[in-house]
Protein backbone atom coordinates (compact mmCIF):
# COMPACT_ATOMS: atom_id res chain seq x y z
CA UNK A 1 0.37 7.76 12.35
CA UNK A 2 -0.08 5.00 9.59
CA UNK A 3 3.28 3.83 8.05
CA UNK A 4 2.59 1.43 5.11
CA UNK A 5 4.86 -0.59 2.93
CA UNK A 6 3.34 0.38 -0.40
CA UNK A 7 4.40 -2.76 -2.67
CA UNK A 8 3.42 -5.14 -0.09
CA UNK A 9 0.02 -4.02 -0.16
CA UNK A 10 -0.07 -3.50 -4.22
CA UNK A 11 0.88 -7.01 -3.80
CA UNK A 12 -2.02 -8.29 -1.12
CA UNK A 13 -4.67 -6.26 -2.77
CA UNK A 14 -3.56 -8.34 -6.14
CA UNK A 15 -4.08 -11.37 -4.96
CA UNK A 16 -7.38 -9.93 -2.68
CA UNK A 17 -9.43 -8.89 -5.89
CA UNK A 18 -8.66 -11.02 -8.32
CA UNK A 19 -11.21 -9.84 -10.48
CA UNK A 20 -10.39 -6.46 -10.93
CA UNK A 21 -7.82 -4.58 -12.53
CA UNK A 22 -4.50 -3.74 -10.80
CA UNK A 23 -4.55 -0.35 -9.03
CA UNK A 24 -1.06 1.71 -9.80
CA UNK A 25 1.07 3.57 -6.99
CA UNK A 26 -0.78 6.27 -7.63
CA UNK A 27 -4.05 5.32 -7.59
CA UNK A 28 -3.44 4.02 -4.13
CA UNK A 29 -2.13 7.39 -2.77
CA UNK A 30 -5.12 8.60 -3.12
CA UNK A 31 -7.31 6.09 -1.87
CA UNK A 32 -5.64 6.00 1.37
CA UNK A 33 -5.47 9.45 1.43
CA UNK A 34 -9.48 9.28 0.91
CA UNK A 35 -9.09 7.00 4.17
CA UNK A 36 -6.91 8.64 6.17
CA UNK A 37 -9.14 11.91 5.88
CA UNK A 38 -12.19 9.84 6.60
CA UNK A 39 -10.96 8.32 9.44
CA UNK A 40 -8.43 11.56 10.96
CA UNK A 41 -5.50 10.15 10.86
CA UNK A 42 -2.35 10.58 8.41
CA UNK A 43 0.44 8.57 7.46
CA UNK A 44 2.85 7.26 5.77
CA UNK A 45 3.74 5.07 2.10
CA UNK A 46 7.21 3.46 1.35
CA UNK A 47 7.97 2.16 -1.62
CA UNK A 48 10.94 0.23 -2.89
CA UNK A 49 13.04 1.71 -5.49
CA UNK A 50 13.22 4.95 -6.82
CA UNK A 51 9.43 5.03 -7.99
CA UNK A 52 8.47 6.84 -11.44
CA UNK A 53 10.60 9.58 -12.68
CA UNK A 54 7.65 12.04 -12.84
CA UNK A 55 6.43 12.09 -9.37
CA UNK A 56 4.22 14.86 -10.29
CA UNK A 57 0.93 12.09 -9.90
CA UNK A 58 2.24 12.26 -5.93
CA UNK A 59 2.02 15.71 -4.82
CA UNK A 60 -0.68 17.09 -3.09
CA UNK A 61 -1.82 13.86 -1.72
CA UNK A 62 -3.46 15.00 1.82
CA UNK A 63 -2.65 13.43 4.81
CA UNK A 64 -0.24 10.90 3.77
CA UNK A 65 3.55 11.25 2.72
CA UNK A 66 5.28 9.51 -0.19
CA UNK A 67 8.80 7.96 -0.41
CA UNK A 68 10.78 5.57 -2.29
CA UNK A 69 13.21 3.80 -1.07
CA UNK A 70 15.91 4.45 -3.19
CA UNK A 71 19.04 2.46 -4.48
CA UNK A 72 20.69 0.44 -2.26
CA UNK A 73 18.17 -0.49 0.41
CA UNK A 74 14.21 -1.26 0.45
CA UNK A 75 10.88 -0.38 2.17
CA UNK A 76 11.40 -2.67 4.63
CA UNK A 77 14.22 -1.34 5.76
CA UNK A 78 13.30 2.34 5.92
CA UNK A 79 9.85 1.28 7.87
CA UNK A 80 12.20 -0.31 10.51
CA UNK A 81 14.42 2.39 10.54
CA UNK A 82 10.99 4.83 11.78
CA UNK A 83 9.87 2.47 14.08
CA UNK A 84 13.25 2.45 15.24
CA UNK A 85 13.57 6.45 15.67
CA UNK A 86 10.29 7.26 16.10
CA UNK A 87 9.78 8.94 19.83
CA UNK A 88 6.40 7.88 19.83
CA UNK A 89 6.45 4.58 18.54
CA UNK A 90 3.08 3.27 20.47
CA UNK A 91 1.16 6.05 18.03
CA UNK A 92 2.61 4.04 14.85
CA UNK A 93 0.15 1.63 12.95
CA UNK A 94 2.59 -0.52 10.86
CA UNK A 95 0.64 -1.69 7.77
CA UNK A 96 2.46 -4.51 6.29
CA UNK A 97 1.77 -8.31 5.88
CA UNK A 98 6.29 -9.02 6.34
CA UNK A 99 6.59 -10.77 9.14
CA UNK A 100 9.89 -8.58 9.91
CA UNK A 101 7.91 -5.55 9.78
CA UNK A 102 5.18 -6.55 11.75
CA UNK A 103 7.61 -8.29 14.63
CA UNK A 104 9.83 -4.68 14.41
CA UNK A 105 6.39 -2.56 14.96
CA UNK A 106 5.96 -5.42 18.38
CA UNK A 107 8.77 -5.05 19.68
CA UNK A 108 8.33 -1.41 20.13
CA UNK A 109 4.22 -1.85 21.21
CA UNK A 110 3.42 -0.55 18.11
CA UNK A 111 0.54 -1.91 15.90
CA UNK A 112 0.99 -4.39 13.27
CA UNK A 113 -1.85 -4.78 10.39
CA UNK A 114 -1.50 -6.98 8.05
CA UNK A 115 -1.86 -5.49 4.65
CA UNK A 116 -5.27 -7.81 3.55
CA UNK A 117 -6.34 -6.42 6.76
CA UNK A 118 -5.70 -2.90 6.46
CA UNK A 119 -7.36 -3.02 3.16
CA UNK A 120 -10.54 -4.44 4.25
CA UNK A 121 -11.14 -2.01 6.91
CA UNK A 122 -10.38 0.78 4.30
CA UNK A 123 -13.02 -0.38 1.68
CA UNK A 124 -15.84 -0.72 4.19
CA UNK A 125 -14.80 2.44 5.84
CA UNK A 126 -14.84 4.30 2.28
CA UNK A 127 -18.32 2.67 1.67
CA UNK A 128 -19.62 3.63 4.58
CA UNK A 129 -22.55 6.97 4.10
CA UNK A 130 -21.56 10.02 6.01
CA UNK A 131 -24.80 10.78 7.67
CA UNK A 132 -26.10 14.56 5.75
CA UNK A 133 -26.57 16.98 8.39
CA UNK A 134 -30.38 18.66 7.86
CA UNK A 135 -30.58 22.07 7.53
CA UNK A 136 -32.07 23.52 10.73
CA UNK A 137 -35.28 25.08 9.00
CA UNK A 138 -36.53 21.59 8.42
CA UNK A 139 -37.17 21.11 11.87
CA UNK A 140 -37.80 24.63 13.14
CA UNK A 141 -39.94 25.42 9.88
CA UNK A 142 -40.37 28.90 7.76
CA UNK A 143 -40.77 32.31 10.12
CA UNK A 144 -43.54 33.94 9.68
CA UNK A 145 -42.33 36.42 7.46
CA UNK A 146 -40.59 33.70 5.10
CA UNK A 147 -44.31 32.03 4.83
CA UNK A 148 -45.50 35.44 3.89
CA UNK A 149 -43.56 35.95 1.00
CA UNK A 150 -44.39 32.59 -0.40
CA UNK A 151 -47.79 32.85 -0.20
CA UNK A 152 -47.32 35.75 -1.95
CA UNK A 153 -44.96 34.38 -4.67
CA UNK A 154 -47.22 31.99 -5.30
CA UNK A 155 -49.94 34.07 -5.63
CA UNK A 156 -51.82 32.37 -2.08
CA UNK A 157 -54.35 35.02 -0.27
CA UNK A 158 -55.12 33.47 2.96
């Protein structure tokens, strides 16, 4: 399991590609979730605040869970509070570049990433080709029967 502090890594990826334009809350979702699928795992996004009133853009998102924070507390303190509680806590991947976070996930032999980090292995795992699997008549050829009937479609007398 991948728990993630969502505006830390808006924040990283900001300063990581400079050159493009910022990628929403949303548009993150799913990338992970593109990841997370990739690589079988799922996870995890916390947010501070109470996130856009129409959370509509966030359902559906395989694989990995959504939440906000909320009023009165942050994502920093609802990712300690599941590292805290979780019962397997050497499973948990904390993704965040806050040194509190990343010291929390420690002391409970989790694993820290750093949010630059987690990012970079995402990209080049999301670029990476997924090897097409053949079809198996390429290698065992037609039947004899199939090569019949294209002769014959094709008008071939042999």
């Amino acid at each position: 399991m991948i728990i993630i502090d969502g505006h830390n890594l808006l924040h990283s990826i900001v300063k990581i590609s400079e050159k493009s334009e910022p990628i929403s809350d949303i548009q993150l979702c799913w990338v992970i979730s593109r990841y997370l699928k990739a690589v079988g795992e799922t996870g995890e996004i916390v947010f501070d605040g109470t996130g856009p009133r129409d959370k509509g853009g966030f359902d559906n998102i395989a694989n990995l869970e959504v939440f906000f924070a909320g009023f009165g507390t942050d994502a920093d303190t609802v990712i300690e509070n599941k590292i805290k509680t979780s019962t397997a806590p050497k499973r948990l991947s904390i993704v965040s570049s806050d040194r509190r976070l990343r010291d929390a996930a420690r002391a409970r032999k989790a694993t820290a990433v750093k949010s630059e980090v987690f990012w970079d292995n995402l990209r080049k795992q999301l670029r990476q080709k997924k090897p097409v699997k053949e079809p198996e008549a390429k290698r065992s050829g037609l039947t004899e029967s199939e090569t019949e009937q294209w002769l014959e479609f094709f008008g071939i007398e042999q």
